[in-house]
Protein backbone atom coordinates (compact mmCIF):
# COMPACT_ATOMS: atom_id res chain seq x y z
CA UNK A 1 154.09 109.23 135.40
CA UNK A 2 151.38 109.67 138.13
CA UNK A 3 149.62 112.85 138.44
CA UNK A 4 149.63 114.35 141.82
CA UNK A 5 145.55 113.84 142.51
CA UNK A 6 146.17 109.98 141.06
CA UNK A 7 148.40 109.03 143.67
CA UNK A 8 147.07 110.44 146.26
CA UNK A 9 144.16 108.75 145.92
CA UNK A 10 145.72 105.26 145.43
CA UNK A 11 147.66 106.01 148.69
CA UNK A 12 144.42 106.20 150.45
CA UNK A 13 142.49 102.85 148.40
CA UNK A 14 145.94 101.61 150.35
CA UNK A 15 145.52 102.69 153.43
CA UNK A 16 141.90 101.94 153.42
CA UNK A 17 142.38 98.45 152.51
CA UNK A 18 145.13 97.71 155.32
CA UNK A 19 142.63 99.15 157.61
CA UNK A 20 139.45 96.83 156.06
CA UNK A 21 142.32 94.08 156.44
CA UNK A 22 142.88 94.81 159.84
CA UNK A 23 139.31 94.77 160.53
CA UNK A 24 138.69 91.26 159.52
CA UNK A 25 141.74 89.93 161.49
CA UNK A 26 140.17 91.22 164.56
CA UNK A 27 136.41 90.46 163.55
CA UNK A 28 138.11 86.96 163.13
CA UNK A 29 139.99 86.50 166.20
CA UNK A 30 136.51 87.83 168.41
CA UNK A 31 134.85 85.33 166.64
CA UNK A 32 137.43 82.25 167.59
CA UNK A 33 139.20 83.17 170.03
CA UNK A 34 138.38 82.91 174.02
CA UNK A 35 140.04 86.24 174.77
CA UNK A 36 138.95 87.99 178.57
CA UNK A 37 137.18 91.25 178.35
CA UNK A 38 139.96 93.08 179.29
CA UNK A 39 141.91 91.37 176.11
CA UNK A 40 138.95 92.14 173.68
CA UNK A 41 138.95 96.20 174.78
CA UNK A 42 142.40 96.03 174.12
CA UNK A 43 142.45 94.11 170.98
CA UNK A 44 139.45 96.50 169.49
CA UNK A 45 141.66 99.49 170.95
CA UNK A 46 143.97 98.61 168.76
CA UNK A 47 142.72 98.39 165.98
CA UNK A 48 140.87 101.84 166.80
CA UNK A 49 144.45 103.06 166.47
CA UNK A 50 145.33 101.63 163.12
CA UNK A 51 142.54 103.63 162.10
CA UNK A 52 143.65 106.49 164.03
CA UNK A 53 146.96 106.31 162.07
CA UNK A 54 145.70 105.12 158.47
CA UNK A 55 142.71 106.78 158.07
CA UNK A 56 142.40 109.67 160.93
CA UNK A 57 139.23 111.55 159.01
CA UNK A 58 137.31 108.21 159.38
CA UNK A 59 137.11 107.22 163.00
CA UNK A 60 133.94 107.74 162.98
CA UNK A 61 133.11 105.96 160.63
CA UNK A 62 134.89 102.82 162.43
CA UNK A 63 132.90 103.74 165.52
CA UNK A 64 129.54 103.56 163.23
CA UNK A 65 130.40 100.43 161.41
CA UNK A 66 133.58 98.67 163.06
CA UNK A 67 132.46 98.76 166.79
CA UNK A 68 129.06 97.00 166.10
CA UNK A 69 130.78 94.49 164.00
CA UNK A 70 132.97 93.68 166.68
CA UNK A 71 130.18 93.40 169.30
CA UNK A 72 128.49 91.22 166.96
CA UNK A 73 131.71 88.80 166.71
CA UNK A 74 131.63 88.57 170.69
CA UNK A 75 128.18 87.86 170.98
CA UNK A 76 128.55 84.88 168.10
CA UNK A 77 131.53 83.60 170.07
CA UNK A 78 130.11 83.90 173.65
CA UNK A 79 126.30 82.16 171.63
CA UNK A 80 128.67 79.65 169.83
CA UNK A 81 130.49 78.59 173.27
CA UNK A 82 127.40 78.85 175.83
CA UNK A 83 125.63 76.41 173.29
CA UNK A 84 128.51 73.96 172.99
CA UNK A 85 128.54 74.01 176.79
């Protein structure tokens, strides 16, 4: 049997890794996807709220490292698309 301290912590390497999961999917989709402005606030928003509800003690950590990601997706689509143009 699990000791208390044990599971704990695997139920947070869980709920870290759905959040890391659900940071790719949307690094993905900004990266692909011709979504307006409006839809990529929302879509980031999102995701800012599966963090909110996996991992509430590290939002700010997702603003540090997540946000810029994301930015970094959009600018590679918008580069990727202008240059194809």
């Amino acid at each position: 049997m699990e000791e208390p301290d044990e599971a704990a912590a695997q139920r947070q390497r869980r709920r870290r890794r759905a959040l890391q999961r659900v940071a790719a999917r949307v690094e993905a989709l900004l990266r692909t996807t011709d979504f307006t402005e409006s839809q990529r606030r929302h879509l980031i928003a999102d995701a800012r709220e599966a963090c909110q509800l996996l991992c509430p003690d590290k939002l700010d950590v997702f603003d540090m490292i997540y946000v810029p990601r994301f930015e970094k997706a959009i600018q590679h689509y918008q580069q990727t698309h202008r240059d194809a143009s």
